[in-house]
N, C-alpha and C. Protein backbone atom coordinates (compact mmCIF):
# COMPACT_ATOMS: atom_id res chain seq x y z
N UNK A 1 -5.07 39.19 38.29
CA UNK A 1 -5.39 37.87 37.83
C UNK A 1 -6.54 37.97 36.83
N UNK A 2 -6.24 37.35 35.12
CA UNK A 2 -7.64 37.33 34.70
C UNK A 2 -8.42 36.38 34.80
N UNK A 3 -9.35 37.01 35.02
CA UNK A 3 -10.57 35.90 34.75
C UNK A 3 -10.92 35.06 33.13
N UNK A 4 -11.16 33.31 33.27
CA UNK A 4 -11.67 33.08 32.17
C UNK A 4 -13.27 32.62 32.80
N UNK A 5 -13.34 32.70 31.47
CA UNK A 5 -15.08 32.26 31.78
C UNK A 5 -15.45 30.56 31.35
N UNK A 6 -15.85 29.76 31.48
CA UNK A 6 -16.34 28.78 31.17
C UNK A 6 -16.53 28.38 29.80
N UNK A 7 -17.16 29.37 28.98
CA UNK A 7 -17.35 29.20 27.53
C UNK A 7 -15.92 29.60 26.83
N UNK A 8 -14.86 30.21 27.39
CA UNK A 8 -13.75 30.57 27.24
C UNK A 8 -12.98 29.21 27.02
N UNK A 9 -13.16 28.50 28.14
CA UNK A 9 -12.42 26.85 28.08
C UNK A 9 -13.10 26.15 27.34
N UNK A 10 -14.48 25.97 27.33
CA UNK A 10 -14.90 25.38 26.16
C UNK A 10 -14.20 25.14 24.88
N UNK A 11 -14.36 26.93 24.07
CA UNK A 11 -14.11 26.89 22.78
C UNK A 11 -12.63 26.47 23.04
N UNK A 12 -11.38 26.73 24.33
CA UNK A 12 -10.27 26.72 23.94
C UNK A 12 -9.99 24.76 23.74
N UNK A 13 -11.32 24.10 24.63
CA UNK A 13 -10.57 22.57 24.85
C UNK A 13 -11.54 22.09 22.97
N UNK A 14 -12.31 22.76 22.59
CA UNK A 14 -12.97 22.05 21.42
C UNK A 14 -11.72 22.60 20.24
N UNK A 15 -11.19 24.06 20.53
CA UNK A 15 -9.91 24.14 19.31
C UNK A 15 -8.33 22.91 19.73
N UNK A 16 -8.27 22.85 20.83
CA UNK A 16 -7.42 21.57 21.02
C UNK A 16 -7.68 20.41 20.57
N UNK A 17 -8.62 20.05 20.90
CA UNK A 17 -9.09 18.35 20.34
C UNK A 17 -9.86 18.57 18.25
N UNK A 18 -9.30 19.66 18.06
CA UNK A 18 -9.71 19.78 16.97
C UNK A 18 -8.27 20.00 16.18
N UNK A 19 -7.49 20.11 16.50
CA UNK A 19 -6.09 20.12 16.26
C UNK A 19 -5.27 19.03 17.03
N UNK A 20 -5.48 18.28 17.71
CA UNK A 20 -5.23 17.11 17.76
C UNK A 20 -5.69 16.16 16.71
N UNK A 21 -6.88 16.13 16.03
CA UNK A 21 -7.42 15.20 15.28
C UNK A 21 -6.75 15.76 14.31
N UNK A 22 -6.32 16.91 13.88
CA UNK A 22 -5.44 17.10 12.13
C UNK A 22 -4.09 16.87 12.15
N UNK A 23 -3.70 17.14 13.62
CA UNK A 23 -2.53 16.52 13.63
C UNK A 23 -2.26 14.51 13.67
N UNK A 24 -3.19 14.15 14.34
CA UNK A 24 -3.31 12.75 14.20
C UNK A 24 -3.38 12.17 12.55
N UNK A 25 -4.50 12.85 11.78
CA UNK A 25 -4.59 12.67 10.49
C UNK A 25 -3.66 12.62 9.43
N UNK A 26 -2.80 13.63 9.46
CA UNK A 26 -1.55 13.99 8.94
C UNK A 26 -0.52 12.92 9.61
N UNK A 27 -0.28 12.74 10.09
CA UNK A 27 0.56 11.76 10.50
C UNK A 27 0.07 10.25 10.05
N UNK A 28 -1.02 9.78 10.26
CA UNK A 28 -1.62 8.69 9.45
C UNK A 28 -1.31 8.68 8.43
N UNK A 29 -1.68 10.21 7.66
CA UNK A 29 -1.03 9.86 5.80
C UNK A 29 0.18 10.03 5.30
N UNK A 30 0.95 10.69 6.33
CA UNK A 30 2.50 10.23 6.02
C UNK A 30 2.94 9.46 6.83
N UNK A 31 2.66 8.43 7.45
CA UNK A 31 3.41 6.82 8.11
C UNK A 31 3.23 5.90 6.61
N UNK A 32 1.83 6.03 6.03
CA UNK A 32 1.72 4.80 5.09
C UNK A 32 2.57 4.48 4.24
N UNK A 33 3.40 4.84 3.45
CA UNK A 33 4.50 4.93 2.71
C UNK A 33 5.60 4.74 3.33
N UNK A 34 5.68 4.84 4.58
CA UNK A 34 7.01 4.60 5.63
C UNK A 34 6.33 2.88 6.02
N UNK A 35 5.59 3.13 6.37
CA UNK A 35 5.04 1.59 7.27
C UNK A 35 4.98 0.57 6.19
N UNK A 36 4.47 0.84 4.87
CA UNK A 36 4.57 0.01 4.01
C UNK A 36 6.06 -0.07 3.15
N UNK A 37 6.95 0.43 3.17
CA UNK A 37 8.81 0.32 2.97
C UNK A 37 8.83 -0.70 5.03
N UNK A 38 8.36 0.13 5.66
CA UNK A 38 8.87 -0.70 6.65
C UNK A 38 8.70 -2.42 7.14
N UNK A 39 7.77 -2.56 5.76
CA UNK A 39 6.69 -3.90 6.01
C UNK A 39 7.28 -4.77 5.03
N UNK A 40 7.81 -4.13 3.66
CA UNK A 40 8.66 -4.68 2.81
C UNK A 40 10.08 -5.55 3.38
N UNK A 41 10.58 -4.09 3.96
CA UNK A 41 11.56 -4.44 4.07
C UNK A 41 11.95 -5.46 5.53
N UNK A 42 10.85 -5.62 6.17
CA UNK A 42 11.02 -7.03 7.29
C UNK A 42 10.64 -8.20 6.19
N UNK A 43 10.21 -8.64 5.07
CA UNK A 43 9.77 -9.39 4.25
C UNK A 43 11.26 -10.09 3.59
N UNK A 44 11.78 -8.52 3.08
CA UNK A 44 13.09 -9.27 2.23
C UNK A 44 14.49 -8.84 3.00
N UNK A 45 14.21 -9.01 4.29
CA UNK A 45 15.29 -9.18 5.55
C UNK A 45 16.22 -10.41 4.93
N UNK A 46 17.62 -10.26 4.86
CA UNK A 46 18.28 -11.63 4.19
C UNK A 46 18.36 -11.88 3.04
N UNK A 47 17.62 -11.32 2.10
CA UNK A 47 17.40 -11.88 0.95
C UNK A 47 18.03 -10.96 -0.20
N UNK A 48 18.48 -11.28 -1.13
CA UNK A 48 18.72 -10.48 -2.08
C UNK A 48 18.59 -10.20 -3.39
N UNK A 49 18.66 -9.41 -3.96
CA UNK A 49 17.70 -8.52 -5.29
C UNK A 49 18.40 -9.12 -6.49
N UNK A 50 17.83 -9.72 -7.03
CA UNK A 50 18.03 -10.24 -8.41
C UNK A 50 18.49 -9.25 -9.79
N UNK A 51 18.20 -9.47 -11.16
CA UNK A 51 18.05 -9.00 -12.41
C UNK A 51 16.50 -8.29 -12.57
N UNK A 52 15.58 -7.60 -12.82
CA UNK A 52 14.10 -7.33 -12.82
C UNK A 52 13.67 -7.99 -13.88
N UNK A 53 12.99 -8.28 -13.85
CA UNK A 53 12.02 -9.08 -14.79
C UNK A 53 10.08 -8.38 -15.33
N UNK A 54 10.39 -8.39 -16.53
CA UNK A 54 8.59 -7.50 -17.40
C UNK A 54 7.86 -8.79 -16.69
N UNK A 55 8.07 -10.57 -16.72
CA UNK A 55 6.93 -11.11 -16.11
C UNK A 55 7.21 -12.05 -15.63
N UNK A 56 6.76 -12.84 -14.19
CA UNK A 56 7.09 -13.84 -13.75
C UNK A 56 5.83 -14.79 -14.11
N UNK A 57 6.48 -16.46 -13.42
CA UNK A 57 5.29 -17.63 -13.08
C UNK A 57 4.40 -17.26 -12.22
N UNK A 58 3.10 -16.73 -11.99
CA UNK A 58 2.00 -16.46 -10.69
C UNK A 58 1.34 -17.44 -10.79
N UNK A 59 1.44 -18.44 -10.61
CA UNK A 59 0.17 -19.41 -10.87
C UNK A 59 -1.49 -19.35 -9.74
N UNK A 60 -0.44 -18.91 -9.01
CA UNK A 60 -1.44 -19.07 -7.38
C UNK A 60 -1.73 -17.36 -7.25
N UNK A 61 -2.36 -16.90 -7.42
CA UNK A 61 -3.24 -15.65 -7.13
C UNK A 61 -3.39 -15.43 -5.25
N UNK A 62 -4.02 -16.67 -4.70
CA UNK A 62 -3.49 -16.36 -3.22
C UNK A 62 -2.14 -15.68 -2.31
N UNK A 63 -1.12 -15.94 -3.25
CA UNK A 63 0.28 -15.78 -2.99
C UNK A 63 0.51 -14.12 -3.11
N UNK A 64 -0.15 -13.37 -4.14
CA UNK A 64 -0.46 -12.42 -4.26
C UNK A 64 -1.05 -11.00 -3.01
N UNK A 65 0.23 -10.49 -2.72
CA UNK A 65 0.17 -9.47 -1.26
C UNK A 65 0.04 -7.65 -1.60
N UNK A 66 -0.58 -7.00 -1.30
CA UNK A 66 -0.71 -5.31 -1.57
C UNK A 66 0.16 -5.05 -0.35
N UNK A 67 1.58 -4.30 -0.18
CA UNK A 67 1.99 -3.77 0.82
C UNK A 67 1.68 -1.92 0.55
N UNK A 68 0.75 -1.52 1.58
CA UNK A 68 0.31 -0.42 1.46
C UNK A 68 1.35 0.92 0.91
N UNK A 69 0.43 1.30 0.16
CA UNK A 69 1.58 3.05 -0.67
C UNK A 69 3.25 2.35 -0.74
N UNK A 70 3.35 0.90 -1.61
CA UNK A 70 4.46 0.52 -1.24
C UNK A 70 4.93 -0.27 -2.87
N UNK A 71 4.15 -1.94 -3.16
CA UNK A 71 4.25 -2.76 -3.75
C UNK A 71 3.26 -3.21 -3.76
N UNK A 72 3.40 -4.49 -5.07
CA UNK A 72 3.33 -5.69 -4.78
C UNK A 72 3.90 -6.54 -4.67
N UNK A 73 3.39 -7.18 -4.23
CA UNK A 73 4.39 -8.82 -3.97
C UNK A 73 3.93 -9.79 -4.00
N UNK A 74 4.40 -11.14 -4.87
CA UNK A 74 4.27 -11.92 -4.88
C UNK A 74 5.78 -13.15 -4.60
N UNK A 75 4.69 -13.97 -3.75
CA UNK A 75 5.28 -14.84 -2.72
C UNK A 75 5.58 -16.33 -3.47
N UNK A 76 6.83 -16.99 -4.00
CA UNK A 76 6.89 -17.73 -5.05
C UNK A 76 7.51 -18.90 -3.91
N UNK A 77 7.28 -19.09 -2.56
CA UNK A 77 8.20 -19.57 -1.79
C UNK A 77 9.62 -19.43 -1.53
N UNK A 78 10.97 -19.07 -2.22
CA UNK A 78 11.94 -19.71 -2.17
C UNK A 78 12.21 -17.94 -2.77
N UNK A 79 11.74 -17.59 -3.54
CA UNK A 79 11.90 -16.19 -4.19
C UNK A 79 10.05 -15.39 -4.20
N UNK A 80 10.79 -14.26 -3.51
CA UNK A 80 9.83 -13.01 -3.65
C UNK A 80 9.96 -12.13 -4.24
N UNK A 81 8.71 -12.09 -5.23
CA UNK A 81 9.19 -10.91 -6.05
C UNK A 81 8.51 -9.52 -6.23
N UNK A 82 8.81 -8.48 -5.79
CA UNK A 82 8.80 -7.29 -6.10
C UNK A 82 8.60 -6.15 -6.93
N UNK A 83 7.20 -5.70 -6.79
CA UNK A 83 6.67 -4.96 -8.10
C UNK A 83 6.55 -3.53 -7.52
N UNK A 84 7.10 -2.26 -7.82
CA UNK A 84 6.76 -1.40 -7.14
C UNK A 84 5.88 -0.21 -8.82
N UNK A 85 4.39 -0.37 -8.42
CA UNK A 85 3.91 0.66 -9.54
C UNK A 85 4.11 2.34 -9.80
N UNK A 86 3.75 2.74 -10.56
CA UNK A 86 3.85 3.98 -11.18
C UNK A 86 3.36 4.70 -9.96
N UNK A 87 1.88 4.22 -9.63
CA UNK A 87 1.59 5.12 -8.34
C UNK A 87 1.38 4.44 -7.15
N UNK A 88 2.19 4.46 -6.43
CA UNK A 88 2.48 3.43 -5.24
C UNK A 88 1.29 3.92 -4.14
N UNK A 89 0.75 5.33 -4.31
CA UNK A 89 -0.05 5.56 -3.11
C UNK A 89 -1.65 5.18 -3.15
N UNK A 90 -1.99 4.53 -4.83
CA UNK A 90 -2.95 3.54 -4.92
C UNK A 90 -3.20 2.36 -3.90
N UNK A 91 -2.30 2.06 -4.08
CA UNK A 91 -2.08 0.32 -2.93
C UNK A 91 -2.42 0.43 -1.76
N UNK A 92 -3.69 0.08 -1.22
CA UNK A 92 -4.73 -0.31 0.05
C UNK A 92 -4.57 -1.44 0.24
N UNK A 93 -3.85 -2.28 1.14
CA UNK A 93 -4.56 -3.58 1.38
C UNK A 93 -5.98 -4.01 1.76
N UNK A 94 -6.38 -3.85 1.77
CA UNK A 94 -8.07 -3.28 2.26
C UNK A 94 -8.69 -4.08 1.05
N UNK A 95 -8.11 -3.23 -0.35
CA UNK A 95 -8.39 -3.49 -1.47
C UNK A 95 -8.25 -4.75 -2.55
N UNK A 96 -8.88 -5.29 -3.27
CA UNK A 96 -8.71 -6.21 -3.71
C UNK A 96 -8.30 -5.98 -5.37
N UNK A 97 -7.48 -7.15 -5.41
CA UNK A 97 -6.41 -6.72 -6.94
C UNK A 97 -7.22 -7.70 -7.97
N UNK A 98 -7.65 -6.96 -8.91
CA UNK A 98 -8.61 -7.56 -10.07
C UNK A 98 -7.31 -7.69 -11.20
N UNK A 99 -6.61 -8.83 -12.27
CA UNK A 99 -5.84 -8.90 -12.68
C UNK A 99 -6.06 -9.26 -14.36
N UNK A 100 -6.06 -8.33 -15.34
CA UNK A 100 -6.49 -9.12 -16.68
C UNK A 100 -5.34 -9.77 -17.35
N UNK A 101 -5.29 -10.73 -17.19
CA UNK A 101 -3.84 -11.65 -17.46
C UNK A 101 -3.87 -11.64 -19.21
N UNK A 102 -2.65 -12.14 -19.69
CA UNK A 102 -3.17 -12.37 -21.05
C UNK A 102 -2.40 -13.43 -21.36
N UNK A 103 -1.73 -14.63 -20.04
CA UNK A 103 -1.51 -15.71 -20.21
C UNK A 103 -1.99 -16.06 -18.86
N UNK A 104 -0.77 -17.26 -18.86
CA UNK A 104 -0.57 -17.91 -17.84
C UNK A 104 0.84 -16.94 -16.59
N UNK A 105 0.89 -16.04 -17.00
CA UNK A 105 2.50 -14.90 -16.19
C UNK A 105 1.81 -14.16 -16.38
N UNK A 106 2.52 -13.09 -14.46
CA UNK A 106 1.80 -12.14 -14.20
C UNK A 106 2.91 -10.78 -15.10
N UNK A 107 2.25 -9.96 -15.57
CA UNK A 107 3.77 -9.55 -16.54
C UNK A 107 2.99 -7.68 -16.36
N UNK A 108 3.86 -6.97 -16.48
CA UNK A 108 3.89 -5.63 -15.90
C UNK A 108 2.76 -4.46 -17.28
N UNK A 109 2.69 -5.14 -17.62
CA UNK A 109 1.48 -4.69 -18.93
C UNK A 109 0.67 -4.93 -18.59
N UNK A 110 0.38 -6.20 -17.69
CA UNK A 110 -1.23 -6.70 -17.27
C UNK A 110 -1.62 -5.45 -16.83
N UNK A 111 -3.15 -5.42 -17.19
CA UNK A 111 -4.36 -4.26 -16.84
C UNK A 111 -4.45 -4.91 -14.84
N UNK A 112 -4.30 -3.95 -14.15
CA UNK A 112 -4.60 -4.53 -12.42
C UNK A 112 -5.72 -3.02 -12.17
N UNK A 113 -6.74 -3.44 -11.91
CA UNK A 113 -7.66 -3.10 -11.21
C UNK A 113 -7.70 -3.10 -9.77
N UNK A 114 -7.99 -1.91 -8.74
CA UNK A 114 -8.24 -2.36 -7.42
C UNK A 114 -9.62 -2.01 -7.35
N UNK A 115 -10.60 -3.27 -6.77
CA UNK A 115 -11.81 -2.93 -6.11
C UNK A 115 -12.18 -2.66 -4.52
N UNK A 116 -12.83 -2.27 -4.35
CA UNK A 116 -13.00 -1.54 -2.68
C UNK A 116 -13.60 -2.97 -2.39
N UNK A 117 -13.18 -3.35 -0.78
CA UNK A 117 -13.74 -5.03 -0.56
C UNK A 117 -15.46 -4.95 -0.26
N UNK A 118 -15.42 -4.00 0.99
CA UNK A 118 -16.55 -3.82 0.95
C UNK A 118 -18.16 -3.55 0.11
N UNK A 119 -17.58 -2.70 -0.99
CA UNK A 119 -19.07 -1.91 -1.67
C UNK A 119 -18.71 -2.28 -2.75
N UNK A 120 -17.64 -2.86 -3.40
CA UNK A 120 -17.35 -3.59 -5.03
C UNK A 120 -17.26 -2.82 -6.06
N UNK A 121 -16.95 -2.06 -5.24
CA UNK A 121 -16.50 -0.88 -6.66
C UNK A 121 -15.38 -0.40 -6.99
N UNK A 122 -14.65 0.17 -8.15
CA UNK A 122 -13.46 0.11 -9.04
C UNK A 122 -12.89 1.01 -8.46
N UNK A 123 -11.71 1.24 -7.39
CA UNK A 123 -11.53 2.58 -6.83
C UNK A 123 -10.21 3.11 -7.41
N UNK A 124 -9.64 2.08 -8.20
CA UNK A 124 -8.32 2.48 -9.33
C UNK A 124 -7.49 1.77 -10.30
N UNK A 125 -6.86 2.15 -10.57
CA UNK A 125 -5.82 1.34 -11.88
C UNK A 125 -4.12 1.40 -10.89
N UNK A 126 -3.82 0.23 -11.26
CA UNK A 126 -2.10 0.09 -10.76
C UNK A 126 -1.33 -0.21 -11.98
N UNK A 127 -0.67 0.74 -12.21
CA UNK A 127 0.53 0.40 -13.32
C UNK A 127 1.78 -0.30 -13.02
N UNK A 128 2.00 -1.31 -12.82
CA UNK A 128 2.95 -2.25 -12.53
C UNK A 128 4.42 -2.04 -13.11
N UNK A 129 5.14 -1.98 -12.53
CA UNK A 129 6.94 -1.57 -12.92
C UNK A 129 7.13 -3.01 -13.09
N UNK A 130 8.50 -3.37 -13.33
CA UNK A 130 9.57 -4.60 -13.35
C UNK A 130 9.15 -5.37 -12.06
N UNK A 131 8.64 -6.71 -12.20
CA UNK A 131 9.25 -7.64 -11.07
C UNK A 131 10.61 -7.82 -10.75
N UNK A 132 11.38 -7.71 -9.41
CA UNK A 132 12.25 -7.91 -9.14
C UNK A 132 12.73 -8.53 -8.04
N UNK A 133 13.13 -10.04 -8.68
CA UNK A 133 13.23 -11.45 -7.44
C UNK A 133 14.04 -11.07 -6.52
N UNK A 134 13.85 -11.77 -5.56
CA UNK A 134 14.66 -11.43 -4.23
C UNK A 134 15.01 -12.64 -3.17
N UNK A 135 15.91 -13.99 -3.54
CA UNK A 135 16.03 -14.57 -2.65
C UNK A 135 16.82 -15.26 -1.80
């Protein structure tokens, strides 16, 4: 029978819970892109995909949703429409969407800024694809 020693279980329970936490981690950063398709797609349950469109009516900025490493979306009541950007793994909801309009329509050229909510600072650029209604 061998003997372990005490400091033996130590280091073996601190390399377990130390590989538990990278395995936990890793799994966090590949759900987001699943959880946010999975968050979409309970949204436009029923509904169906239009023609795409370079810019819709946004009048209401509240209406305006970040579905994480996913879209955006904006919520028009009756039709939702669907923006998925260049780099989808930008999109934090966390984050807040700074928008330089150059009318009155939110249109896929607009400059979108995300700021961090907390500390107010610029943590990226979203390049916006085709809106595409869905209702």
């Amino acid at each position: 029978m061998q003997h372990i020693s005490r400091k033996s279980l130590r280091g073996a329970a601190t390399l377990a819970f130390a590989l538990g936490l990278t395995a936990a981690c890793t799994t966090t950063q590949m759900g987001g892109a699943e959880e946010g398709e999975a968050r979409l797609a309970t949204m436009l349950e029923g509904k169906t995909a239009g023609e795409p469109q370079s810019c819709i009516p946004a009048f209401l900025d509240n209406r305006l949703r970040i579905i994480d490493e996913t879209a955006v979306v904006y919520d028009a009541g009756d039709t939702i429409y669907v923006a998925r950007p260049d780099n989808p793994r930008s999109l934090d909801s966390r984050d807040i969407l700074v928008i330089e309009r150059t009318g009155s329509q939110l249109c896929k050229q607009d400059v979108v800024r995300t700021i961090d909510r907390t500390q107010g600072y610029t943590t990226g650029v979203v390049f916006l694809g085709d809106f595409v209604p869905y209702e």
